[in-house]
PDB file of N, CA and C in Angstrom:
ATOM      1  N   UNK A   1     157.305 121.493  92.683  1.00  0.00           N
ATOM      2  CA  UNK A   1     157.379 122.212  93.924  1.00  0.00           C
ATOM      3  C   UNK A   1     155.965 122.398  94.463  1.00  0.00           C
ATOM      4  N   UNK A   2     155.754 122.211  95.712  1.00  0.00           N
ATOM      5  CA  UNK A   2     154.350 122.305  96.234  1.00  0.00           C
ATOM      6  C   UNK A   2     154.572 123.639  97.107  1.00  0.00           C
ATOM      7  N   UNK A   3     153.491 124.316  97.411  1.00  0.00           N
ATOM      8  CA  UNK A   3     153.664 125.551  98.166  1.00  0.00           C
ATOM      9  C   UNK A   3     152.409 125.368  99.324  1.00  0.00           C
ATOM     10  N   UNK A   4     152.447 125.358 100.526  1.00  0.00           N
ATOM     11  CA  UNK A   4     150.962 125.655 101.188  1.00  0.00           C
ATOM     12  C   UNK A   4     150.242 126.363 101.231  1.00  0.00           C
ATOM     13  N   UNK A   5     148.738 126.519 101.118  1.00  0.00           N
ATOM     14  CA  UNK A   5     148.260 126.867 100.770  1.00  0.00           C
ATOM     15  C   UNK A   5     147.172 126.945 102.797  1.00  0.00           C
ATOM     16  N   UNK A   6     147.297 128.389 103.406  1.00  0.00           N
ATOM     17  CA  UNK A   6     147.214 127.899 104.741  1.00  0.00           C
ATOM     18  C   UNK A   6     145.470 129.315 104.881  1.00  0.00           C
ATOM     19  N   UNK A   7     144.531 129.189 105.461  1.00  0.00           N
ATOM     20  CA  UNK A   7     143.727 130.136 105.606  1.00  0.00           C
ATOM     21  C   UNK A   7     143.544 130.157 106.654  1.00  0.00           C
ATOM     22  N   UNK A   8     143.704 131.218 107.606  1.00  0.00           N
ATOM     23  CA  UNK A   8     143.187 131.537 108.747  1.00  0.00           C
ATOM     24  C   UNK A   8     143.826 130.938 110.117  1.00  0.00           C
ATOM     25  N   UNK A   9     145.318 130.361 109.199  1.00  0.00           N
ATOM     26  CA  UNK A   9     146.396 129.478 109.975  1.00  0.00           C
ATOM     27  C   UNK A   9     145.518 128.568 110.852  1.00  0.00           C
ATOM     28  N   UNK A  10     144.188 127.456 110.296  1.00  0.00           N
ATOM     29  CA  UNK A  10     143.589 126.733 111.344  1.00  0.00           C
ATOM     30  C   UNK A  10     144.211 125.409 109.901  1.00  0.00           C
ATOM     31  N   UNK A  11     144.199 125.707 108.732  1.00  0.00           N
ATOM     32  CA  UNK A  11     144.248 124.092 107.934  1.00  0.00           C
ATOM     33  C   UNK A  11     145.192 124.563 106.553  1.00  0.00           C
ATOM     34  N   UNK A  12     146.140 123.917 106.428  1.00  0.00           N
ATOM     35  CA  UNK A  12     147.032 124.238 105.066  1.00  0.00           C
ATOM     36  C   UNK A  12     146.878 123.264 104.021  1.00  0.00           C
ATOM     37  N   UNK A  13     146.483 123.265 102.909  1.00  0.00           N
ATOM     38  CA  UNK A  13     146.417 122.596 101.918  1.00  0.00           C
ATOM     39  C   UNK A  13     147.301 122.359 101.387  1.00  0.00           C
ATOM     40  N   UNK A  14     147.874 121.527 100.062  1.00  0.00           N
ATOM     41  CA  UNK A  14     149.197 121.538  99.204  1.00  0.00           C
ATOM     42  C   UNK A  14     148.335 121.384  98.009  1.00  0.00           C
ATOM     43  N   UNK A  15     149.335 122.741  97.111  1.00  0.00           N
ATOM     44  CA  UNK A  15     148.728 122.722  95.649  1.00  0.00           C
ATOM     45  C   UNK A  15     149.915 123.110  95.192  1.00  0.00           C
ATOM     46  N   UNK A  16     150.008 122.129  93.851  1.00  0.00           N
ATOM     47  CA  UNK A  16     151.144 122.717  92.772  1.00  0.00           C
ATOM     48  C   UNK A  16     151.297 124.460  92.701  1.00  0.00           C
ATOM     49  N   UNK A  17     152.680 124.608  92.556  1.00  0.00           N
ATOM     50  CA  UNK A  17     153.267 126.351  92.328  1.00  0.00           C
ATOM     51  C   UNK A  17     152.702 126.830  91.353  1.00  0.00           C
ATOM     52  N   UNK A  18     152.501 125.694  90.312  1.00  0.00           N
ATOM     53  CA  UNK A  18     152.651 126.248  88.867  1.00  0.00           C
ATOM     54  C   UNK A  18     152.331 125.059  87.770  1.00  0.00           C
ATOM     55  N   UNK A  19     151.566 125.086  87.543  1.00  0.00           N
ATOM     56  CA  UNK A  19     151.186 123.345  86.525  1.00  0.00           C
ATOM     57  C   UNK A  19     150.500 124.500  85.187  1.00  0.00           C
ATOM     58  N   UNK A  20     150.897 123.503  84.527  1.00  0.00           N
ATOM     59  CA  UNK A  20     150.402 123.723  82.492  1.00  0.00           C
ATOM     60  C   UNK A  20     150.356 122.581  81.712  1.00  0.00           C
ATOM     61  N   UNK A  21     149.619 122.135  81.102  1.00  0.00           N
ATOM     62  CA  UNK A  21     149.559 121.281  80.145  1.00  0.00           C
ATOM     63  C   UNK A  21     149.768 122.258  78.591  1.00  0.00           C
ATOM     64  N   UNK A  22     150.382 121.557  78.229  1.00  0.00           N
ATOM     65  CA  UNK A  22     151.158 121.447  76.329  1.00  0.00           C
ATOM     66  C   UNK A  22     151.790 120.704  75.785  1.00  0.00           C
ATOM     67  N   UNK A  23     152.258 121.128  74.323  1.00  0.00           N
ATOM     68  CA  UNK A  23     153.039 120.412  73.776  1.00  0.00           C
ATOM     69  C   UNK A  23     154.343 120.682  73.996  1.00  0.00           C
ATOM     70  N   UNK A  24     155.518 119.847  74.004  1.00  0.00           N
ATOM     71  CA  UNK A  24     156.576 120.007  74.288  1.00  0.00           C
ATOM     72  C   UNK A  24     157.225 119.255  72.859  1.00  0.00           C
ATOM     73  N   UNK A  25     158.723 119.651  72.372  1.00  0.00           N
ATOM     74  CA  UNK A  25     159.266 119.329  71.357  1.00  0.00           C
ATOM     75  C   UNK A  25     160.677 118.810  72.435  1.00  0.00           C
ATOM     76  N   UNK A  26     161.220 118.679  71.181  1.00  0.00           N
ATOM     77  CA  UNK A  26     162.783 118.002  71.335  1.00  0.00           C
ATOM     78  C   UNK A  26     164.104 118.758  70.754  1.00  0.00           C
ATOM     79  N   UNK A  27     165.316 119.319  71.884  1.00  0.00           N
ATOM     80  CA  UNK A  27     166.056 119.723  70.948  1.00  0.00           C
ATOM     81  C   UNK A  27     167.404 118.952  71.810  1.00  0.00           C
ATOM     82  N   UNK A  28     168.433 119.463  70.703  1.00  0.00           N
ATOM     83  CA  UNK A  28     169.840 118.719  71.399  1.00  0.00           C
ATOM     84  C   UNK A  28     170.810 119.323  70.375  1.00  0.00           C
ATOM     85  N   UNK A  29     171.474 120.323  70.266  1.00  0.00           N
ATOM     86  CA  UNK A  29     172.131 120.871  69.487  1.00  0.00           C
ATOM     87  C   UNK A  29     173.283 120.455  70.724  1.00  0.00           C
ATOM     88  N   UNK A  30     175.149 120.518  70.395  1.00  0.00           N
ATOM     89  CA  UNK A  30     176.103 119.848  71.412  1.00  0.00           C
ATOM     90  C   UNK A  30     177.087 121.314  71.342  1.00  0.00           C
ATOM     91  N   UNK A  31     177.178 121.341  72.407  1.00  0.00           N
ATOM     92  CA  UNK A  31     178.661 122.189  72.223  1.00  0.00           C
ATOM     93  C   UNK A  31     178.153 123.602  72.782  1.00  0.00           C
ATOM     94  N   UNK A  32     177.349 123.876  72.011  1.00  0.00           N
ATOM     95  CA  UNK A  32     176.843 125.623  72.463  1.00  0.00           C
ATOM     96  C   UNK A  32     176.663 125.765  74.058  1.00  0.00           C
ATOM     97  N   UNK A  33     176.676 127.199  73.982  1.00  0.00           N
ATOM     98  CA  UNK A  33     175.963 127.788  74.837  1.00  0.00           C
ATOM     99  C   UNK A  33     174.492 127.815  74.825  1.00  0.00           C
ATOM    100  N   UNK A  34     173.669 127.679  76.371  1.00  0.00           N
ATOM    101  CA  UNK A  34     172.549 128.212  76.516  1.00  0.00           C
ATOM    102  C   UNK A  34     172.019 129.122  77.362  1.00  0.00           C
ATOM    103  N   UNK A  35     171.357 129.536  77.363  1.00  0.00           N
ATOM    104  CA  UNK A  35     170.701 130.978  77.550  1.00  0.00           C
ATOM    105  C   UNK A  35     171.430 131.714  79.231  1.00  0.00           C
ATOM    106  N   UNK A  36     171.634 130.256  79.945  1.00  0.00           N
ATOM    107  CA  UNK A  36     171.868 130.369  81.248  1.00  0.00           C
ATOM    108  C   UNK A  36     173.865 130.281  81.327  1.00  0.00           C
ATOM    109  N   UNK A  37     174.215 130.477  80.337  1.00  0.00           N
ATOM    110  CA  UNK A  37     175.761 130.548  79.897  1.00  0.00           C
ATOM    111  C   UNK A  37     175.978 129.026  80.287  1.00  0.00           C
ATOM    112  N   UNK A  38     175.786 128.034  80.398  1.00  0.00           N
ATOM    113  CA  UNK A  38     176.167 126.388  80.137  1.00  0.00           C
ATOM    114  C   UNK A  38     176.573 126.067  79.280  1.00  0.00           C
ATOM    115  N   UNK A  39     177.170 125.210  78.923  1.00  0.00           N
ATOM    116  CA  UNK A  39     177.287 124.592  78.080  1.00  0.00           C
ATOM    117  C   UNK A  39     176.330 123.313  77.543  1.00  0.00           C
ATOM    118  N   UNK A  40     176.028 123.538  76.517  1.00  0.00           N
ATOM    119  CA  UNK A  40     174.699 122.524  75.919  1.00  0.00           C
ATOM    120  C   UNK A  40     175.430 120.373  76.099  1.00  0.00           C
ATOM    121  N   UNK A  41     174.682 120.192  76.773  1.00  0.00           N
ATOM    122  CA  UNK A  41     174.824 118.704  76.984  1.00  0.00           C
ATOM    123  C   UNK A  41     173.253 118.347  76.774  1.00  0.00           C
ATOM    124  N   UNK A  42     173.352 117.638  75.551  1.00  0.00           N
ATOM    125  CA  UNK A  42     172.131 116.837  74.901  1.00  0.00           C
ATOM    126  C   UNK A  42     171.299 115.778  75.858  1.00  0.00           C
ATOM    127  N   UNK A  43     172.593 115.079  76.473  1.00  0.00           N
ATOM    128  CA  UNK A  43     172.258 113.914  77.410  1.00  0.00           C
ATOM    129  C   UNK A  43     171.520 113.939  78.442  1.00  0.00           C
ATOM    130  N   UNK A  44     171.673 115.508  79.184  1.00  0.00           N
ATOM    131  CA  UNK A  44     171.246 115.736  80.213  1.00  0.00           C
ATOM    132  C   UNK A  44     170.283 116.031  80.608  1.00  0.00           C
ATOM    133  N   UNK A  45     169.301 115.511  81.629  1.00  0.00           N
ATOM    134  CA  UNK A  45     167.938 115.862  82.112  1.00  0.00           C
ATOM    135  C   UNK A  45     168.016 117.425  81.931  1.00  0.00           C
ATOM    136  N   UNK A  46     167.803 118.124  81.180  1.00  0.00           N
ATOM    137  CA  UNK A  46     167.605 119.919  80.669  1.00  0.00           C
ATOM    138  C   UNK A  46     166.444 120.122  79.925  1.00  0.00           C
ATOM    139  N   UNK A  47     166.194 121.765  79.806  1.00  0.00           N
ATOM    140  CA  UNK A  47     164.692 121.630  78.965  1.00  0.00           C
ATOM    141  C   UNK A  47     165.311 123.080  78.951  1.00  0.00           C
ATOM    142  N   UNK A  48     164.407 124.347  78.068  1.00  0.00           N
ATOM    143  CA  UNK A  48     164.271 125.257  77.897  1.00  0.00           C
ATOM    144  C   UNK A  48     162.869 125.952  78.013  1.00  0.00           C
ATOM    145  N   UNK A  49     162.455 126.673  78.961  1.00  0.00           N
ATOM    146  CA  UNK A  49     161.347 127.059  78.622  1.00  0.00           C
ATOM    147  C   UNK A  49     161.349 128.774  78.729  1.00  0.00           C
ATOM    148  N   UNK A  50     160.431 129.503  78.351  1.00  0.00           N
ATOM    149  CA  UNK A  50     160.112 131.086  78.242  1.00  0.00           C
ATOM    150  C   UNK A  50     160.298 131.180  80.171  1.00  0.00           C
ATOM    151  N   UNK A  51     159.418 131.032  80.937  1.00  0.00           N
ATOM    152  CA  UNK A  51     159.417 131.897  81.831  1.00  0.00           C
ATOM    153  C   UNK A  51     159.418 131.664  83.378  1.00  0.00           C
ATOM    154  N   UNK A  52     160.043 130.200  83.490  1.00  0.00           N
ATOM    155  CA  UNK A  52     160.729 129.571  84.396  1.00  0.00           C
ATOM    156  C   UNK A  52     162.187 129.953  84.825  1.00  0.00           C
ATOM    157  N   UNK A  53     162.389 130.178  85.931  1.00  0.00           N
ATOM    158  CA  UNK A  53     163.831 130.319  86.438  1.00  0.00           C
ATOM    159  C   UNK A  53     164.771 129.736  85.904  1.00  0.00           C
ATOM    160  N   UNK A  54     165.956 130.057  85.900  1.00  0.00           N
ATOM    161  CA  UNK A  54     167.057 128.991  85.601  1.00  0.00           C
ATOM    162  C   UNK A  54     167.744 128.102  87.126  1.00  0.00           C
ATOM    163  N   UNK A  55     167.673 127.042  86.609  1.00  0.00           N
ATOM    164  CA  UNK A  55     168.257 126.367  87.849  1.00  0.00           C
ATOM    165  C   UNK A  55     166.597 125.605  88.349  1.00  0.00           C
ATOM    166  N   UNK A  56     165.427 126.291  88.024  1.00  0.00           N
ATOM    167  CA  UNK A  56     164.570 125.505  88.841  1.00  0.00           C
ATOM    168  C   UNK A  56     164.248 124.390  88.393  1.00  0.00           C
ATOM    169  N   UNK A  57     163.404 123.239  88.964  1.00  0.00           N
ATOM    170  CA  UNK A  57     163.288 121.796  88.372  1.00  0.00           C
ATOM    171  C   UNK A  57     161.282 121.493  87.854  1.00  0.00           C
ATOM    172  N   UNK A  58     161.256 121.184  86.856  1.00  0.00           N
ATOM    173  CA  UNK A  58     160.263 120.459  86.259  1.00  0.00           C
ATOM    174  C   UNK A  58     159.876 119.071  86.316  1.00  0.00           C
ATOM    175  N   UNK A  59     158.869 118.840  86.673  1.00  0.00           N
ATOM    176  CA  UNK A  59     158.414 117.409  86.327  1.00  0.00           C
ATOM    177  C   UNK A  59     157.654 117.560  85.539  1.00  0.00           C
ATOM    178  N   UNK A  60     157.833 116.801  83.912  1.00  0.00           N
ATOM    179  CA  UNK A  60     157.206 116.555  83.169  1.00  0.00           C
ATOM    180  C   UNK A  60     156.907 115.272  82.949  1.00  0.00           C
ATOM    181  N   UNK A  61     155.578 115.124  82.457  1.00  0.00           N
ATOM    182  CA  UNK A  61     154.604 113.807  82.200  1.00  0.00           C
ATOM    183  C   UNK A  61     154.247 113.715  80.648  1.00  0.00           C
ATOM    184  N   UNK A  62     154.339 113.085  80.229  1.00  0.00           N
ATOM    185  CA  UNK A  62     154.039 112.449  79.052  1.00  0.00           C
ATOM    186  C   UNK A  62     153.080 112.159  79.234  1.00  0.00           C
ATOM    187  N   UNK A  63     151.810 112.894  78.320  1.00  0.00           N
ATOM    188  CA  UNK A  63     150.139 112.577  78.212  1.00  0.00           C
ATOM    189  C   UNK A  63     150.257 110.928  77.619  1.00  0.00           C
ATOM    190  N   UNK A  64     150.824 110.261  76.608  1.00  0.00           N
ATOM    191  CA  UNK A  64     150.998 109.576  75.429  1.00  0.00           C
ATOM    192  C   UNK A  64     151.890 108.308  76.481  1.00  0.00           C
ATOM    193  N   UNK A  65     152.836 108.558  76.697  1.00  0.00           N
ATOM    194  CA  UNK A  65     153.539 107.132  77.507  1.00  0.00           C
ATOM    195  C   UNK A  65     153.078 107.006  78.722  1.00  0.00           C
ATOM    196  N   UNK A  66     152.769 107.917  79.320  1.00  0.00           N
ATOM    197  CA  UNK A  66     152.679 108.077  81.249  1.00  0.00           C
ATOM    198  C   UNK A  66     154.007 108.344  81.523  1.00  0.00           C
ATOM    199  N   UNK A  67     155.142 108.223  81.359  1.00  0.00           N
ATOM    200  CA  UNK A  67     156.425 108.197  82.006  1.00  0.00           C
ATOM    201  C   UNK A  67     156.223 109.808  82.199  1.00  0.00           C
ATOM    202  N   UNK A  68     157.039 109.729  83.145  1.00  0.00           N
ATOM    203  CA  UNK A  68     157.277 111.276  83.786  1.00  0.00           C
ATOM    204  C   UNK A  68     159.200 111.492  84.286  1.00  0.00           C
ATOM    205  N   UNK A  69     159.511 112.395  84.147  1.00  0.00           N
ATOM    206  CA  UNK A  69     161.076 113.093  83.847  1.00  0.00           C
ATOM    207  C   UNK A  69     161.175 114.655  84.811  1.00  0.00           C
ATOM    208  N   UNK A  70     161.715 114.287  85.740  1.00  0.00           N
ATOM    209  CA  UNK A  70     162.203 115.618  86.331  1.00  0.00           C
ATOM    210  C   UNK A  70     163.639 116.170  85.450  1.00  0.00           C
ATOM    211  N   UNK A  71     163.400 117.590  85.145  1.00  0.00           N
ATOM    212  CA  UNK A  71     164.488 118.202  83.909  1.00  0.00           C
ATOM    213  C   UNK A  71     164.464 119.377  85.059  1.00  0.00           C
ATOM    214  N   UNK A  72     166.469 120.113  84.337  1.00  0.00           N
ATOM    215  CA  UNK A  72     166.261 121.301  85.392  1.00  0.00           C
ATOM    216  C   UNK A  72     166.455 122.334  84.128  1.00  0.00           C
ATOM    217  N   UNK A  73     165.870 123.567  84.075  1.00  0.00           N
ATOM    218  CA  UNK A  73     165.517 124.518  83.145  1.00  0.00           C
ATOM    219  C   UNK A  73     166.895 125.612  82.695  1.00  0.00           C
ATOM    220  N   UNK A  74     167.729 125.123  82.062  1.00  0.00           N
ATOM    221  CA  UNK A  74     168.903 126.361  81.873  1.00  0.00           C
ATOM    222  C   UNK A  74     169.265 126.981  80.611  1.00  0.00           C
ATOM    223  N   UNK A  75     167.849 126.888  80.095  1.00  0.00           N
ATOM    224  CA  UNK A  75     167.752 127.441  78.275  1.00  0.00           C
ATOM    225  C   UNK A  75     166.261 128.464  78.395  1.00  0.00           C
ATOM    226  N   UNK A  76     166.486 129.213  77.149  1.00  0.00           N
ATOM    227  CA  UNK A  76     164.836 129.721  77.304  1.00  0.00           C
ATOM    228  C   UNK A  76     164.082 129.078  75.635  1.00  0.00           C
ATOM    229  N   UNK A  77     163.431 129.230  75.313  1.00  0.00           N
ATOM    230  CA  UNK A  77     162.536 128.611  74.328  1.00  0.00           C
ATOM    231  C   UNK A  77     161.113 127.809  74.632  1.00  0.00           C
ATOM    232  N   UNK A  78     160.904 127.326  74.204  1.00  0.00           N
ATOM    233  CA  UNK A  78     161.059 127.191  72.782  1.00  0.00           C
ATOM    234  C   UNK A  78     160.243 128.404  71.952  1.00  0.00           C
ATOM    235  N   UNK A  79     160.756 128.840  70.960  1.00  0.00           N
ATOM    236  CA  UNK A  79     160.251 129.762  70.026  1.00  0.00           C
ATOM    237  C   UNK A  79     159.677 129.659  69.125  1.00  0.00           C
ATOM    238  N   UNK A  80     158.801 128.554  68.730  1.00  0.00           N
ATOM    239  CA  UNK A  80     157.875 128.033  68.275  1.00  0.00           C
ATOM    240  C   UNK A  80     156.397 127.892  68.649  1.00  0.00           C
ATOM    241  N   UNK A  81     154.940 128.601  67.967  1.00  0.00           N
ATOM    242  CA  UNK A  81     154.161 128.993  68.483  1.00  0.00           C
ATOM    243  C   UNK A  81     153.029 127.538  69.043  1.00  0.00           C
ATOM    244  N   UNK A  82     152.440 127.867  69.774  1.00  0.00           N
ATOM    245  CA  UNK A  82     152.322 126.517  70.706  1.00  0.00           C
ATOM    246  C   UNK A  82     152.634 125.620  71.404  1.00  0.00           C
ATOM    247  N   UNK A  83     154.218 125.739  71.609  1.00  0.00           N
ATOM    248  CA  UNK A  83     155.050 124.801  72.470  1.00  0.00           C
ATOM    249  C   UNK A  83     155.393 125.820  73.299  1.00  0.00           C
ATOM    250  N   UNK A  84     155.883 125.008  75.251  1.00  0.00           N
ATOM    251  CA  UNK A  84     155.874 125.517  76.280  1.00  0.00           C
ATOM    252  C   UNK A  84     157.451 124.950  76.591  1.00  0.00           C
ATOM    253  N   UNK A  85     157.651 123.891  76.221  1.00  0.00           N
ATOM    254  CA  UNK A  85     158.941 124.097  76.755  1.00  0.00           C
ATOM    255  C   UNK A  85     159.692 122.727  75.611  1.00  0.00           C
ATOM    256  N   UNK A  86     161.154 123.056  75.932  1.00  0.00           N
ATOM    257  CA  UNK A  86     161.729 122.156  74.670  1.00  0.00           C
ATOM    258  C   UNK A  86     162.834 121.374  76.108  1.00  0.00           C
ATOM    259  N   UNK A  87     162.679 119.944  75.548  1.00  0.00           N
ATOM    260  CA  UNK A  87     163.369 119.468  76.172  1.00  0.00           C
ATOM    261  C   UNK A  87     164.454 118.559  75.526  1.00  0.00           C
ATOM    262  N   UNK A  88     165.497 118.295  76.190  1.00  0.00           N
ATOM    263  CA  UNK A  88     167.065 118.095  75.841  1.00  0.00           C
ATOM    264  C   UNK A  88     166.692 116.700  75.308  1.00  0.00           C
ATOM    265  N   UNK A  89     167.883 115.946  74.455  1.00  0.00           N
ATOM    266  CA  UNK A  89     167.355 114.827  73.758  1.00  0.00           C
ATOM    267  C   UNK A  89     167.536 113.627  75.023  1.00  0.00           C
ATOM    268  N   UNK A  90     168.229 113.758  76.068  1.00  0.00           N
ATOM    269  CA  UNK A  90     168.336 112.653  77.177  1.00  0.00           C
ATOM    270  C   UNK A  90     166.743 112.908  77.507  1.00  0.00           C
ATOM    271  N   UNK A  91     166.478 114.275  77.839  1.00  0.00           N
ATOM    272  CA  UNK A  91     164.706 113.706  78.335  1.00  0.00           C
ATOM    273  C   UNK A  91     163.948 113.381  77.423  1.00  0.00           C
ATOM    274  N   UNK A  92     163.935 113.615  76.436  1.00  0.00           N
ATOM    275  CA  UNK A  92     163.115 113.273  75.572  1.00  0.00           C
ATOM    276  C   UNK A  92     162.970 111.760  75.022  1.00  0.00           C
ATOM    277  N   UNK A  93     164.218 111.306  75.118  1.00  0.00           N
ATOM    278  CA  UNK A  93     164.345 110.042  75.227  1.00  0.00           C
ATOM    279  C   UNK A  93     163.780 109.209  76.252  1.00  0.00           C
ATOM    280  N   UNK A  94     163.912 109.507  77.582  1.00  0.00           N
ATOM    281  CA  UNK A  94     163.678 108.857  78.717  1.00  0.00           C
ATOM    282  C   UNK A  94     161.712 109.434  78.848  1.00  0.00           C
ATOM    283  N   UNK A  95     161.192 110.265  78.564  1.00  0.00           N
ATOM    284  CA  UNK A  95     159.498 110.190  78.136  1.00  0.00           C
ATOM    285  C   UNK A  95     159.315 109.783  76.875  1.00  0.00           C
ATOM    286  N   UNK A  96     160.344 109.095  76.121  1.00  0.00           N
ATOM    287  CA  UNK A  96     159.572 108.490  75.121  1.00  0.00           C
ATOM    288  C   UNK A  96     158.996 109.543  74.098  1.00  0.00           C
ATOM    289  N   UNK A  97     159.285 110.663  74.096  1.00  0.00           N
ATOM    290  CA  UNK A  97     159.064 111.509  72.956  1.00  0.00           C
ATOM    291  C   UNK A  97     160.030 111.676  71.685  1.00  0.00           C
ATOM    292  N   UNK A  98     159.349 111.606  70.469  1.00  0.00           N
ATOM    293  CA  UNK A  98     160.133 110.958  69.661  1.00  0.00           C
ATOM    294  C   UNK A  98     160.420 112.749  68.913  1.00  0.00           C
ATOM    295  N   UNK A  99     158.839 113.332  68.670  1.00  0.00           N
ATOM    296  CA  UNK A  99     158.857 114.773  68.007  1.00  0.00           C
ATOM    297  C   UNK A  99     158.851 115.725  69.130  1.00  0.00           C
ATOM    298  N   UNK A 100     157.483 115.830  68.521  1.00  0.00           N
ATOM    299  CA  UNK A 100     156.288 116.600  69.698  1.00  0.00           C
ATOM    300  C   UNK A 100     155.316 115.705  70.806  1.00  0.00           C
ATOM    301  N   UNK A 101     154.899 116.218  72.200  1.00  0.00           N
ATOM    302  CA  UNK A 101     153.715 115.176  72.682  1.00  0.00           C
ATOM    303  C   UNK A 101     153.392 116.395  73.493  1.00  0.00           C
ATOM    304  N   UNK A 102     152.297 115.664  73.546  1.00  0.00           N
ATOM    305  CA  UNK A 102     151.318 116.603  74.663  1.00  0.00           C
ATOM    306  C   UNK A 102     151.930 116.145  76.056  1.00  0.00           C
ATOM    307  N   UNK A 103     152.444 117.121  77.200  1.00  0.00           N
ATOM    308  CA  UNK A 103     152.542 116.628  78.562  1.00  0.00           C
ATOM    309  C   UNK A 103     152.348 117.816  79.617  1.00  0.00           C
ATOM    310  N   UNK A 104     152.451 117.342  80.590  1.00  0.00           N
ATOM    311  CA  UNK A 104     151.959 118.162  81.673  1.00  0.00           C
ATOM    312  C   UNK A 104     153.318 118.452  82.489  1.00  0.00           C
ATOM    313  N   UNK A 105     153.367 119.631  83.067  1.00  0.00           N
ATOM    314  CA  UNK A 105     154.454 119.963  84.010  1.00  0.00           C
ATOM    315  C   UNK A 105     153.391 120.647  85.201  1.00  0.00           C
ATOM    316  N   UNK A 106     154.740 120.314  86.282  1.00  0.00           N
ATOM    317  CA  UNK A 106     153.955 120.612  87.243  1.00  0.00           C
ATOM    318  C   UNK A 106     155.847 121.010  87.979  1.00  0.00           C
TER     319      UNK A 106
END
């Protein structure tokens, strides 16, 4: 999501809402519930992170492949210290993350 960025209403810039670089992991448990009352689908472009909306969308980049994955956020986690967000095994698949990788969201 880009937001403008406007001073003195003469020139508006565009800068990311919200960008972080980390590590991101992999999860895919089937059947459950997640945080956002869904039902858990492994396949699906999804991720979990602490303090992102539910429903809003991520683009994540893979530091390690380059591929990049828009996921939409309807879990919270990951609860593991140093990781920012856990993503479903369809994205993780489609960036080529096998564990853990370093990537960027924006």
């Amino acid at each position: 999501m880009i937001r403008p960025i406007c001073a003195l209403a003469l020139a508006c810039l565009s800068a990311p809402a919200f960008a972080e670089t980390c590590i991101a992991s992999r999860y895919g448990y089937s059947g459950g519930r997640t945080a956002s009352g869904e039902r858990m689908n492994p396949n699906a472009m999804t991720a979990a992170h602490r303090a992102r909306p539910f429903g809003s969308h991520v683009t994540v980049t893979s530091h390690s492949t380059g591929r990049s994955v828009t996921v939409r956020i309807n879990d919270r986690g990951p609860f593991v210290k140093g990781r920012c967000i856990d993503l479903s095994t369809g994205a993780a698949r489609a960036l080529g993350v096998a564990g853990t990788a370093m990537v960027s969201l924006r």
